[in-house]
Each structure stands twice: as structure tokens, then as C-alpha cells.
N, C-alpha and C. Protein backbone atom coordinates (compact mmCIF):
# COMPACT_ATOMS: atom_id res chain seq x y z
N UNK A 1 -47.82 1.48 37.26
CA UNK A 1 -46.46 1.94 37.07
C UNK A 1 -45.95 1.54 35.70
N UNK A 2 -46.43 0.12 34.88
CA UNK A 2 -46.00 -0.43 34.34
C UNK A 2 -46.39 0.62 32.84
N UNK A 3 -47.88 0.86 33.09
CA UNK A 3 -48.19 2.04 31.82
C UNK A 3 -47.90 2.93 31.88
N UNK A 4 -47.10 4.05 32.75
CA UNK A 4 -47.07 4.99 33.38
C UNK A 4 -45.62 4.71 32.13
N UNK A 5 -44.20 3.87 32.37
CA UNK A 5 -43.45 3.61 31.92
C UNK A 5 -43.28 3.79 30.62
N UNK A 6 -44.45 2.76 29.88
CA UNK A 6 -44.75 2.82 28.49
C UNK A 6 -44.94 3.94 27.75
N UNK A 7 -46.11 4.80 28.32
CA UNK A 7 -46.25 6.20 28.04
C UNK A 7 -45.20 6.90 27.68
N UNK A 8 -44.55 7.25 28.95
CA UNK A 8 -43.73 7.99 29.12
C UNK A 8 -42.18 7.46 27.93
N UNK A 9 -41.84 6.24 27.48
CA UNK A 9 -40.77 5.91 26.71
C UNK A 9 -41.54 6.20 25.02
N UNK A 10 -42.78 6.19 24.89
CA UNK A 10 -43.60 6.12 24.40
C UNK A 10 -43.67 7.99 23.44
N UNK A 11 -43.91 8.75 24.48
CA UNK A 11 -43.72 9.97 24.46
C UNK A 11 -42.44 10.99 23.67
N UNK A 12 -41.52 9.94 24.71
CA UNK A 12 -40.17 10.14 24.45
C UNK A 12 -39.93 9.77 22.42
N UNK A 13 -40.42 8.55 22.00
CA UNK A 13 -40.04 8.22 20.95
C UNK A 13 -40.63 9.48 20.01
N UNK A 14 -42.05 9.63 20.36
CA UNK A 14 -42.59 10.56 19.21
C UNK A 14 -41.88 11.90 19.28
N UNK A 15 -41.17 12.53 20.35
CA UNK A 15 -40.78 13.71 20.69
C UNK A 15 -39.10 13.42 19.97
N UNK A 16 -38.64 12.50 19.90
CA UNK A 16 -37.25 12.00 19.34
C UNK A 16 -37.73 12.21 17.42
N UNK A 17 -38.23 11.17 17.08
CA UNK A 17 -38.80 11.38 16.03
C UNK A 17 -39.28 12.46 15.25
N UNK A 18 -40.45 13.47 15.90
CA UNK A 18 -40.30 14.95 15.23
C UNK A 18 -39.41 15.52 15.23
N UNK A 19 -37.79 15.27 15.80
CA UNK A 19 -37.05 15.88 15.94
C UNK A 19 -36.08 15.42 14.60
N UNK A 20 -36.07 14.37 14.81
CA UNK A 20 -35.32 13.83 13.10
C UNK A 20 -35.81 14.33 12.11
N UNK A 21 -37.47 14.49 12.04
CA UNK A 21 -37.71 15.19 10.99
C UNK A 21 -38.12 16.52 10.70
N UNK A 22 -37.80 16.80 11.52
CA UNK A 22 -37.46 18.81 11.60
C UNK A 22 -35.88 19.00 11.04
N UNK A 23 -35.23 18.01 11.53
CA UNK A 23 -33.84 18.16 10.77
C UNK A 23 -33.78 17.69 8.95
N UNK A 24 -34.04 16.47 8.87
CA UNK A 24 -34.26 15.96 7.81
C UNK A 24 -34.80 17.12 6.54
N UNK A 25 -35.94 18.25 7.45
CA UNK A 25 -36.31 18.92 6.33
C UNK A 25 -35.88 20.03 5.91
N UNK A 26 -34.38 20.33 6.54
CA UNK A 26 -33.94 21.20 6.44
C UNK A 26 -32.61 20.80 5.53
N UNK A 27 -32.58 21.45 4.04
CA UNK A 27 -31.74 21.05 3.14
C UNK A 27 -30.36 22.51 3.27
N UNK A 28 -29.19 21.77 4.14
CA UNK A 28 -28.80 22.80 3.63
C UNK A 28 -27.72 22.90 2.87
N UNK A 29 -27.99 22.87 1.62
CA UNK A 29 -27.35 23.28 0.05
C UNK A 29 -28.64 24.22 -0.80
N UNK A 30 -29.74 24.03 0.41
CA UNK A 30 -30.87 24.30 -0.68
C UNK A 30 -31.28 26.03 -0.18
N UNK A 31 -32.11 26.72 -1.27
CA UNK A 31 -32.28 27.98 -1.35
C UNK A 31 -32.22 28.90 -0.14
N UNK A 32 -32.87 27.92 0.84
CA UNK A 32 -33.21 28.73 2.21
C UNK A 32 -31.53 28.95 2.85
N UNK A 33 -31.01 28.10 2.47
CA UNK A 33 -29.45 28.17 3.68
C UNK A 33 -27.99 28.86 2.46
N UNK A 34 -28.67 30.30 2.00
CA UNK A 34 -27.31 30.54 1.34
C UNK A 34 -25.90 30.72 2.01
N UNK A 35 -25.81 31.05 3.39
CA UNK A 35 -24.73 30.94 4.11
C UNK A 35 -23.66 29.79 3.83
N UNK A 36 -24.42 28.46 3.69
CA UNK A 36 -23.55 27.15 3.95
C UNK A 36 -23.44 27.54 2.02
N UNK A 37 -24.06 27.69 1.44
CA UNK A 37 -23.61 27.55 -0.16
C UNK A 37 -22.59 28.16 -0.23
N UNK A 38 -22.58 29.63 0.12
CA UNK A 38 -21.18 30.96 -0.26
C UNK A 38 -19.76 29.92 0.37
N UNK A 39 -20.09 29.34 1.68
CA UNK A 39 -19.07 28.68 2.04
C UNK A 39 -17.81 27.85 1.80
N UNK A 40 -19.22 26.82 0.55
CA UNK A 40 -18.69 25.71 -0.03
C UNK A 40 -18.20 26.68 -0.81
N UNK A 41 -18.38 27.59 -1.70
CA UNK A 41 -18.03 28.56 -3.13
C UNK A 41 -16.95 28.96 -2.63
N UNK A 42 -16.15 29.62 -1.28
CA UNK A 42 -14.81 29.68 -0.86
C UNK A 42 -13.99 29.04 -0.61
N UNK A 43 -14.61 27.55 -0.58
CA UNK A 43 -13.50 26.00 -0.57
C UNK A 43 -13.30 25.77 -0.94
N UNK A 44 -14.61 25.10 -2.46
CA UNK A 44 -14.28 24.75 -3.13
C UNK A 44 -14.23 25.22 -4.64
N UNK A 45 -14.57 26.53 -4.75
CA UNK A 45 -15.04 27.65 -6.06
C UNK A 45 -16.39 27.21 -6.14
N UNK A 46 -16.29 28.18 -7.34
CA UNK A 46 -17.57 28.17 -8.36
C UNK A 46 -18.22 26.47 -9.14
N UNK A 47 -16.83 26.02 -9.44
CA UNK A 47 -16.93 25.15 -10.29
C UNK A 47 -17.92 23.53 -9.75
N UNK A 48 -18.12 23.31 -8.30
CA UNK A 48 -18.93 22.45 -8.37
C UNK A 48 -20.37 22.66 -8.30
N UNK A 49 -20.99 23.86 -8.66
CA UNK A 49 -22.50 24.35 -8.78
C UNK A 49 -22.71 24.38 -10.40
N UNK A 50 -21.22 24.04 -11.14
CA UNK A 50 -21.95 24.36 -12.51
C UNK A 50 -21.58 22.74 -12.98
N UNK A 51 -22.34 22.64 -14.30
CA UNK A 51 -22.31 21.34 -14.66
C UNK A 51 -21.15 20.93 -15.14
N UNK A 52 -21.35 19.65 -15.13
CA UNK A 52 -19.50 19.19 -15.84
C UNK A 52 -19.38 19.68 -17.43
N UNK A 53 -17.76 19.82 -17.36
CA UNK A 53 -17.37 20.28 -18.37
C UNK A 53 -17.21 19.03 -19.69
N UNK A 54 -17.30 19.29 -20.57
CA UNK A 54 -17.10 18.75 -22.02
C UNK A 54 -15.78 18.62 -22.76
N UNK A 55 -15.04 17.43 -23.16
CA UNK A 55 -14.20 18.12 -24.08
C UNK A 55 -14.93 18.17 -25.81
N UNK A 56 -14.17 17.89 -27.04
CA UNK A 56 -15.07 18.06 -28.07
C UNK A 56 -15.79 16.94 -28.51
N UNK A 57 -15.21 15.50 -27.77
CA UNK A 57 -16.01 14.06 -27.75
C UNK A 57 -17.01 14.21 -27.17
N UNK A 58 -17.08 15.12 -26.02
CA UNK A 58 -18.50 15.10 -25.15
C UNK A 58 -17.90 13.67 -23.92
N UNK A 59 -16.80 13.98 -23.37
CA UNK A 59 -16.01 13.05 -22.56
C UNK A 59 -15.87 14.08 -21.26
N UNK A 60 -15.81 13.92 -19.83
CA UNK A 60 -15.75 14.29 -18.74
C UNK A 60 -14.50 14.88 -18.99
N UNK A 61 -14.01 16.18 -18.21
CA UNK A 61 -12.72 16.59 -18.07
C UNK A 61 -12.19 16.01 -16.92
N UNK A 62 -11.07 15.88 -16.99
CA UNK A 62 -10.56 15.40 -15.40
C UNK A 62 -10.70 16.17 -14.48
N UNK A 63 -10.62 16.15 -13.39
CA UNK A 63 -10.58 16.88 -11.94
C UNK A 63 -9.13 17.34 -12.08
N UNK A 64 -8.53 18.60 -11.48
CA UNK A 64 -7.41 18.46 -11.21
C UNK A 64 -7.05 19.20 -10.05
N UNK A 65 -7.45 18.75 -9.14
CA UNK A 65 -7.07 19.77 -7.69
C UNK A 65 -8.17 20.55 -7.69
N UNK A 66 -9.21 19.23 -7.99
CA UNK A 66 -10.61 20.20 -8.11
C UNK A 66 -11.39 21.42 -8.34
N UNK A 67 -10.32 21.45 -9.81
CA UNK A 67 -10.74 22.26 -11.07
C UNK A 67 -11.10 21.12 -12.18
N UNK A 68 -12.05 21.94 -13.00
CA UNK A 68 -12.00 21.18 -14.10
C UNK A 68 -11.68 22.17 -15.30
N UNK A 69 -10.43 21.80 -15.95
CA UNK A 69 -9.61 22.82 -16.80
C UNK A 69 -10.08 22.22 -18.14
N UNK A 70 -10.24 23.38 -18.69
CA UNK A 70 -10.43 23.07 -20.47
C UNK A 70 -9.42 22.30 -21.10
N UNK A 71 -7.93 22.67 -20.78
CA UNK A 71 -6.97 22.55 -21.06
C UNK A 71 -6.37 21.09 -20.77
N UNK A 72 -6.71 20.59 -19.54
CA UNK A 72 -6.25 19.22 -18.68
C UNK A 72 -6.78 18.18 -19.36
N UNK A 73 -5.61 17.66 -19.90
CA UNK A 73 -5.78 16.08 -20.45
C UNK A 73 -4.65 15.47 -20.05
N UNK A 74 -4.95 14.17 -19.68
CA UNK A 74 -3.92 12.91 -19.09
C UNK A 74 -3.01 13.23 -20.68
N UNK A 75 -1.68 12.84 -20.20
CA UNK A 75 -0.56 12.17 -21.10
C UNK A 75 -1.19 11.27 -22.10
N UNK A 76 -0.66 11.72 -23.47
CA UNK A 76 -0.88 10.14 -24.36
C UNK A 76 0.39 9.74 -24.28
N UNK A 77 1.17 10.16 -23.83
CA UNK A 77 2.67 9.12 -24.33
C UNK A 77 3.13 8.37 -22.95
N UNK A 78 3.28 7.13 -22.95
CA UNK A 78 3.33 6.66 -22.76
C UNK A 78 4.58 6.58 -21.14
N UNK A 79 4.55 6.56 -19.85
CA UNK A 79 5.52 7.56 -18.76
C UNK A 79 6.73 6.38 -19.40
N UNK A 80 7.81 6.97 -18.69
CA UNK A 80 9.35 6.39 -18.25
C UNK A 80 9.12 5.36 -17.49
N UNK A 81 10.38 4.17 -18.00
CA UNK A 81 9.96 3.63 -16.70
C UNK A 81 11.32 3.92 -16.10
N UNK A 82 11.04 3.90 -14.77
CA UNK A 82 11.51 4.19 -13.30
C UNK A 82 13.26 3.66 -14.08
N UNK A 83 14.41 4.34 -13.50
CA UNK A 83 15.66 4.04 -13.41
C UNK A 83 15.80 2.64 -12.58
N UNK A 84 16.24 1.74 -12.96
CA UNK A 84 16.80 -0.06 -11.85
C UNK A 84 18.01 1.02 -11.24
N UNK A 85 17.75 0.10 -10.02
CA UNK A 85 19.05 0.12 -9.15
C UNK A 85 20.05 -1.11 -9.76
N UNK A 86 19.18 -1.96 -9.84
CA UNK A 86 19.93 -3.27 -10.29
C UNK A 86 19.80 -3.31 -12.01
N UNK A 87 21.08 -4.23 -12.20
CA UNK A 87 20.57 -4.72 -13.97
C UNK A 87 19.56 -5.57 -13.97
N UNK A 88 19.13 -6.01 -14.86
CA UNK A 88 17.01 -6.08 -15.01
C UNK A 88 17.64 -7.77 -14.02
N UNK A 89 18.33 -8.71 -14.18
CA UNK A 89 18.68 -10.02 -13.57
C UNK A 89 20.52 -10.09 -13.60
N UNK A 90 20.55 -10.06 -12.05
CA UNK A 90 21.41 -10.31 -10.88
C UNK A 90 21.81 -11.31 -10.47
N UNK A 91 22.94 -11.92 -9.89
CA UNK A 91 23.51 -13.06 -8.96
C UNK A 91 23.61 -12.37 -7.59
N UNK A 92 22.45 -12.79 -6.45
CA UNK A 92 22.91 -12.17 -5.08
C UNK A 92 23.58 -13.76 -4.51
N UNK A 93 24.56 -13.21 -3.45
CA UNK A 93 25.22 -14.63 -3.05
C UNK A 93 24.95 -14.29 -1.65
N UNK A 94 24.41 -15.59 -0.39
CA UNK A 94 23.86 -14.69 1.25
C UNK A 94 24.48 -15.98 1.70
N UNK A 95 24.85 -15.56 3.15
CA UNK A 95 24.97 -16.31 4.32
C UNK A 95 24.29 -15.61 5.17
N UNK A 96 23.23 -17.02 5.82
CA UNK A 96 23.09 -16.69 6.62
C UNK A 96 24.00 -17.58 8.03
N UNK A 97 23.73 -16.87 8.85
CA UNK A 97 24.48 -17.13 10.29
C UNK A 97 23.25 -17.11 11.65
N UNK A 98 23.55 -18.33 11.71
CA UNK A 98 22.88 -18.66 13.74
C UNK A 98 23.66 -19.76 13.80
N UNK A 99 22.76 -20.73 14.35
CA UNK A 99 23.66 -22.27 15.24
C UNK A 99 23.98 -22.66 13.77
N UNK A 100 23.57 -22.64 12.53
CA UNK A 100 23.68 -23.21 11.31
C UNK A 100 24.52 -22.08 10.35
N UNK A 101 25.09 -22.41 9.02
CA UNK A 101 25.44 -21.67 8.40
C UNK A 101 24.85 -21.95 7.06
N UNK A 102 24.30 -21.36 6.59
CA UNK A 102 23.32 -21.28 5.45
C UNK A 102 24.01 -20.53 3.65
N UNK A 103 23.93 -20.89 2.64
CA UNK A 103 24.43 -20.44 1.98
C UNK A 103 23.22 -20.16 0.44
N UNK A 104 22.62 -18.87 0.18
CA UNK A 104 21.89 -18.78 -0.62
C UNK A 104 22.39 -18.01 -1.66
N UNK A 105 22.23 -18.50 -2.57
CA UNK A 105 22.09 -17.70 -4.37
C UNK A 105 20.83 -18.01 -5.02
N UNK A 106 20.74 -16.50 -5.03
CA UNK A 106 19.26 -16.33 -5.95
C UNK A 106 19.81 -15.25 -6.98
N UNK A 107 18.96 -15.75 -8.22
CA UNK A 107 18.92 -14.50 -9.46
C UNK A 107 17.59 -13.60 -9.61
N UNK A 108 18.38 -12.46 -9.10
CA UNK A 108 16.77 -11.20 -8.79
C UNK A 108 16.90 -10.65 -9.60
N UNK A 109 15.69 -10.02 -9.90
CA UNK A 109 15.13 -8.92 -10.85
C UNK A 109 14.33 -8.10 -10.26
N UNK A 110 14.38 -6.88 -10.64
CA UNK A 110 13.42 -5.69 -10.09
C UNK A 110 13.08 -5.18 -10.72
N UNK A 111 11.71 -4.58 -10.49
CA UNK A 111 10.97 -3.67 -10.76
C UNK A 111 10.01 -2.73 -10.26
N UNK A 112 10.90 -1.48 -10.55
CA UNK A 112 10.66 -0.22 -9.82
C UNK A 112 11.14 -0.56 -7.96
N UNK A 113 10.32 -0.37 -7.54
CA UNK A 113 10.71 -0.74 -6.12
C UNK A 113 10.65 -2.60 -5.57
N UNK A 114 10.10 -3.23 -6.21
CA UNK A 114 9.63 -4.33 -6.38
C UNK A 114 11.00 -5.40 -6.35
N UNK A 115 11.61 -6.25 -6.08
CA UNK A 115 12.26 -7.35 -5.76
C UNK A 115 11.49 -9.14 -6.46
N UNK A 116 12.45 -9.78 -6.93
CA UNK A 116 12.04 -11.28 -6.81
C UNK A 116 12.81 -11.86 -7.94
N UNK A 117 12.61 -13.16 -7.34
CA UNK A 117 14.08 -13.98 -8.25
C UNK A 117 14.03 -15.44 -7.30
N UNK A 118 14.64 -16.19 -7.69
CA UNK A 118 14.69 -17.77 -7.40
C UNK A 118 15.94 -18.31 -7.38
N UNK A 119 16.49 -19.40 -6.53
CA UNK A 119 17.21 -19.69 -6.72
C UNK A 119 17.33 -21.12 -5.72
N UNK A 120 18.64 -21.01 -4.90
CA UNK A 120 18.46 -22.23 -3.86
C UNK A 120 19.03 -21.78 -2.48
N UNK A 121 19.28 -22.78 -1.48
CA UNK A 121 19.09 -22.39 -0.10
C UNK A 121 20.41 -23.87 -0.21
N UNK A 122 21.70 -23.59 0.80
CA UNK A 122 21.97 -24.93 0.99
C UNK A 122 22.48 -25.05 2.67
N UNK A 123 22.02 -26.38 3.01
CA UNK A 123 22.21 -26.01 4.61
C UNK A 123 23.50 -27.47 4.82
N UNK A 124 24.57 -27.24 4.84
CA UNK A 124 25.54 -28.64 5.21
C UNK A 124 25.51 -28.94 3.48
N UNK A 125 24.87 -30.40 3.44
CA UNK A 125 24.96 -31.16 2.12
C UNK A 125 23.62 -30.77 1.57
N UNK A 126 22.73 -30.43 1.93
CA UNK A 126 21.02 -30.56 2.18
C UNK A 126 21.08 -28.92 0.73
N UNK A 127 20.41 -29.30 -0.69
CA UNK A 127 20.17 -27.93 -0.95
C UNK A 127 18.73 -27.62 -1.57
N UNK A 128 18.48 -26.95 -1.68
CA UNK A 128 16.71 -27.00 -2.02
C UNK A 128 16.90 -25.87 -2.91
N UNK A 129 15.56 -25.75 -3.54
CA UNK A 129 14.99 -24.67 -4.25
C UNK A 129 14.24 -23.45 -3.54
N UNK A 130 14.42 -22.44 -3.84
CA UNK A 130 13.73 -20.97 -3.06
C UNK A 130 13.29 -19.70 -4.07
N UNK A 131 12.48 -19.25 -3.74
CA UNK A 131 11.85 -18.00 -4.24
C UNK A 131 12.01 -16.80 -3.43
N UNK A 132 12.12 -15.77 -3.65
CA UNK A 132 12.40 -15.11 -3.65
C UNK A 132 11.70 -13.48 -3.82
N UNK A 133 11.15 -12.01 -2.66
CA UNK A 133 10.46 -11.22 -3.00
C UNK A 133 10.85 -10.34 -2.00
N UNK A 134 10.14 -9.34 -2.43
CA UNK A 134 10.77 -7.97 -1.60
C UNK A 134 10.81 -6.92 -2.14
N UNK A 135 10.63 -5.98 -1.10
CA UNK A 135 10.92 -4.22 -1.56
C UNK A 135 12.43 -3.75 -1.06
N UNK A 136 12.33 -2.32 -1.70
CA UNK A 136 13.83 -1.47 -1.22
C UNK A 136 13.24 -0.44 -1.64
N UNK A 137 13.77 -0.01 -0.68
CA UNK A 137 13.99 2.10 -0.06
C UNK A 137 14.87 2.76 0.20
N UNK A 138 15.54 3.28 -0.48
CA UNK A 138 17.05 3.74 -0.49
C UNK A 138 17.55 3.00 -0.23
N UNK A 139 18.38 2.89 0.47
CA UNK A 139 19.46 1.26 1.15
C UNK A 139 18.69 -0.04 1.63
N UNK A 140 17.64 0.28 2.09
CA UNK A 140 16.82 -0.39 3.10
C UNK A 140 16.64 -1.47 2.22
N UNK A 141 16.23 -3.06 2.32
CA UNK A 141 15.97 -3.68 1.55
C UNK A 141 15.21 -4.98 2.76
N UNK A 142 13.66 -5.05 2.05
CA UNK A 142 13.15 -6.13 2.91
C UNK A 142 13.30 -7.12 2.07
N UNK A 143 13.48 -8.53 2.29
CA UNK A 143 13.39 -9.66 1.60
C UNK A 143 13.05 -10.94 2.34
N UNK A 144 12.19 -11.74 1.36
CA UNK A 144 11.65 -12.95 1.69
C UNK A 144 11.93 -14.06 1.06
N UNK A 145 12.04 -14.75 1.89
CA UNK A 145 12.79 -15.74 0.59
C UNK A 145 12.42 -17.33 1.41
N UNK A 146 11.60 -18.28 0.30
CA UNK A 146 11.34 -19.52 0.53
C UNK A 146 11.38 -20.34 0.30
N UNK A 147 11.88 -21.21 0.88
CA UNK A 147 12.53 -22.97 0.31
C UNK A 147 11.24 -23.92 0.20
N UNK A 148 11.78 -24.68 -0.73
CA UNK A 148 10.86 -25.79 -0.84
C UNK A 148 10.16 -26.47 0.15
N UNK A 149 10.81 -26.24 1.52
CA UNK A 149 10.64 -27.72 2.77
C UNK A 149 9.35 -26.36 3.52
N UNK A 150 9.12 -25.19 3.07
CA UNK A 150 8.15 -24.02 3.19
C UNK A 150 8.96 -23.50 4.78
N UNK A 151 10.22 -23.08 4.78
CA UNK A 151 10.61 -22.79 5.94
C UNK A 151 10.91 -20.75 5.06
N UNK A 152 10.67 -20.00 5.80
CA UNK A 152 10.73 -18.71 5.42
C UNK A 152 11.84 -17.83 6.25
N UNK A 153 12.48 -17.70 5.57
CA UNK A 153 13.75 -16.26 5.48
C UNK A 153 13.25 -15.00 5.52
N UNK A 154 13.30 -14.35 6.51
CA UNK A 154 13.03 -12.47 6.55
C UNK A 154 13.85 -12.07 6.97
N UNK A 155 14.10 -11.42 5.75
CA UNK A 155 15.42 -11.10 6.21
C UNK A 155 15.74 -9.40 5.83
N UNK A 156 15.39 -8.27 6.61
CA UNK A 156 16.24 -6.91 6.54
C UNK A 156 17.43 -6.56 6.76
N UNK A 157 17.75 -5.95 5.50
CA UNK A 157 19.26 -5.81 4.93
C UNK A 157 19.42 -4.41 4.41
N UNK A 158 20.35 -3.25 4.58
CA UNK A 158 21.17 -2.41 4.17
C UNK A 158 22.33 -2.91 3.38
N UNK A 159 22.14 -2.00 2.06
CA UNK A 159 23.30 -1.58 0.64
C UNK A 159 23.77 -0.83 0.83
N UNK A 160 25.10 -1.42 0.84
CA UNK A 160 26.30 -0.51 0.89
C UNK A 160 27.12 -0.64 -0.41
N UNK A 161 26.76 0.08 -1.88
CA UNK A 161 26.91 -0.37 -2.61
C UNK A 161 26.60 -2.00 -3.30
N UNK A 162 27.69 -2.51 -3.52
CA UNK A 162 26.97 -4.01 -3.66
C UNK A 162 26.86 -5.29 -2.67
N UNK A 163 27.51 -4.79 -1.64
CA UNK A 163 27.32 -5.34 -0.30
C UNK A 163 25.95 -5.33 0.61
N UNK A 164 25.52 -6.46 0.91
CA UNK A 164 24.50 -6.38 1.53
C UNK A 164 24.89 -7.45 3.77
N UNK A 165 23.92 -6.14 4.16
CA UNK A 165 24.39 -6.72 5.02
C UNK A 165 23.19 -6.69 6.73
N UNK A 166 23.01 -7.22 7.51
CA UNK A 166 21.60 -7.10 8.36
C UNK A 166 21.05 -8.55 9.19
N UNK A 167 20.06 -8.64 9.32
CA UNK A 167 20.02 -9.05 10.23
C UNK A 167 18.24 -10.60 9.73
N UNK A 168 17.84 -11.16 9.99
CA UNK A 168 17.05 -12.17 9.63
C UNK A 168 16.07 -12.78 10.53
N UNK A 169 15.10 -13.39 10.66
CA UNK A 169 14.05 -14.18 11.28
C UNK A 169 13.60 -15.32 10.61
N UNK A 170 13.80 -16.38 10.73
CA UNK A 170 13.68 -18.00 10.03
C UNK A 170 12.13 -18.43 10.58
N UNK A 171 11.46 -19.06 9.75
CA UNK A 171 10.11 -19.37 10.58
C UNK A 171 9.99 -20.84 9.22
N UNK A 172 9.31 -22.11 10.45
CA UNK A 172 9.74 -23.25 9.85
C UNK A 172 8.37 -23.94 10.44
N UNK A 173 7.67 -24.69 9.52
CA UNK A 173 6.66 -25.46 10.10
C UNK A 173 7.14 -26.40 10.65
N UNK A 174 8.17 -26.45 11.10
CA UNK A 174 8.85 -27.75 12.06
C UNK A 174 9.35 -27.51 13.61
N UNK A 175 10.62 -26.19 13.19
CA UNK A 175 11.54 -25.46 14.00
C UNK A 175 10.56 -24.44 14.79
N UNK A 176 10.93 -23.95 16.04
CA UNK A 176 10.61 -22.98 16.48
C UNK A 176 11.24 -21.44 15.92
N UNK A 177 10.33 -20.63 15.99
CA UNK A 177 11.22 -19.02 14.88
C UNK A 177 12.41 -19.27 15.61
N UNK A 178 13.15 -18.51 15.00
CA UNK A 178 14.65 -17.99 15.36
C UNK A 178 15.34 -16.92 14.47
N UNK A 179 16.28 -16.55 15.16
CA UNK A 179 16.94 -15.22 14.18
C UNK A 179 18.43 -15.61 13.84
N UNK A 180 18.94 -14.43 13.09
CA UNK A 180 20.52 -14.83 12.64
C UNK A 180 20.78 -13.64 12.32
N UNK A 181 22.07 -13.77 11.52
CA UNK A 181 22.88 -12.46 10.52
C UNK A 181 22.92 -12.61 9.47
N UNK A 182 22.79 -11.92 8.38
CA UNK A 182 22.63 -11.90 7.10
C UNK A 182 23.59 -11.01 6.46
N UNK A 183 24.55 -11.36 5.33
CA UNK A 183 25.52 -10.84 4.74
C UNK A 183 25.64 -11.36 3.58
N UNK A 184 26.31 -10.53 2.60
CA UNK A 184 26.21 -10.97 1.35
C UNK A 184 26.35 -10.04 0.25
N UNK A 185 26.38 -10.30 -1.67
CA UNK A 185 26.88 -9.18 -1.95
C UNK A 185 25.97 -9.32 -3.51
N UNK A 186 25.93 -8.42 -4.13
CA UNK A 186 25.12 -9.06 -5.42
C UNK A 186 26.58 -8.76 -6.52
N UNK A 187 26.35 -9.75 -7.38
CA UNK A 187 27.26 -10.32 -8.91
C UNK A 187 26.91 -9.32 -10.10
């Protein structure tokens, strides 16, 4: 029974195997299968059967929506940069609110969508140093912000003009997480 088994899995492999390579030898981009070629030529044109194009350096043309145009060259001058929402460095002033009342000023700067700036954190008499990072999306504004003692502020906030205002999650290698309210306005 035991060779009977062998055989037979045995059988099976070589019959699996000619079968991979009955496929394997069938190229189809190659002469025999013009069907699948005309195909690609209606997807993707003419242009990936012929060789790449040249400019007069003998430099690749770019792709552009997978053409390659005589004409298509990247910008030399140099783009815009993006309009600030903010002036390049800011005074934001925050409270936060839970069982504690928290009072932060940081000086941010942005770029493009980008957030960050430093400042301090003061809790009662207690005030520390904090950093400061984050994005914004139309109003939307995520921010992070961390004190020296490594306790972390997340805090999502909506602009209402220069009013900021939302909601927070505190996470403290000491404290258990907790949340609060976040309000505040930038200078």
C-alpha cells in the first residue's frame, strides 16, 4: 500500500510539473500570441513596443500618462511655495481642561500642511518645557505636543478663524490615559 502511495503522489508530481512547463513555454507577448499584443497596443498604445525616446543629451523622456512626448520636460523654475495659513512664527495660547487645568504657549511655525513649535506646559506652579507637531486640513488641526516629564498631549482641534477649539487625550508614563477639552486662540 505503502508503494502503491508513493507512485501514485509520485505520478502526480511529474504530471503537475509538465504542466508548469507547458505553461512556462508559452510567451505571451511573443510572436505566436498576437491577440494579447494588439491588446496591450489598445491600453496602452504603440509607444511601449518602441524604444525609449531621446532628448538632444541622449537623456530618457519622462513618462507622462504613459506617453513619452518629445515636448515633456519637468519645470526648471523653481514651484511656489504653498500660501501659510499662519505667519511663518505664531503665539498659540491653550487650556487644557479635565480634573486639572493646564495652561500652554507654544510658538508654531508651519509648513505647507506641516505644524511645530515649542514652548511650555504649566500645571498649578509646576511649568516645563514642550514641543510641539502636527498637521491641518482645512479647519481640522491634529496636534501633539510634549513636555519634558514625556507625558503627551493629542489633542484635535477646529479653527474658527483664530480661535481654536476641541477636544484632547493625555498619555503619561506615570498617569493612566485620560481625556479633556481643549481651547485656545493663536497671537
Amino acid at each position: 500500500m505503502k508503494y502503491t502511495n508513493t507512485r501514485s503522489l509520485a505520478a502526480i508530481l511529474i504530471l503537475i510539473f509538465l504542466a508548469v512547463l507547458a505553461v512556462a513555454q508559452e510567451d505571451p507577448l511573443g510572436p505566436s500570441n498576437a491577440g494579447a499584443m494588439q491588446d496591450i497596443r489598445k491600453t496602452m498604445g504603440d509607444d511601449i513596443f518602441s524604444p525609449v525616446q531621446q532628448d538632444q543629451k541622449g537623456n530618457a523622456t519622462p513618462v507622462i500618462t504613459g506617453k513619452n512626448l518629445p515636448g515633456s520636460m519637468a519645470s526648471q523654475q523653481p514651484s511656489q511655495p504653498k500660501a501659510r495659513l499662519l505667519s511663518p512664527t505664531s503665539t498659540w495660547s491653550l487650556n487644557l481642561l479635565d480634573s486639572l487645568e493646564r495652561g500652554v504657549v507654544l510658538e508654531m511655525s508651519q509648513s505647507n500642511d506641516v505644524l511645530f513649535g515649542k514652548g511650555t506646559i504649566a500645571t498649578g506652579s509646576s511649568l516645563q518645557n514642550a514641543t510641539a507637531t502636527g498637521t491641518i486640513s482645512g479647519n481640522k488641526l491634529n496636534l501633539d505636543v510634549l513636555s519634558d516629564d514625556l507625558t503627551l498631549y493629542r489633542l484635535s482641534l477646529t479653527m474658527n478663524g483664530k480661535s481654536l477649539s476641541g477636544d484632547y487625550h493625555g498619555y503619561s508614563t506615570i498617569y493612566v490615559p485620560w481625556k479633556g477639552i481643549a481651547m485656545g486662540k493663536i497671537n
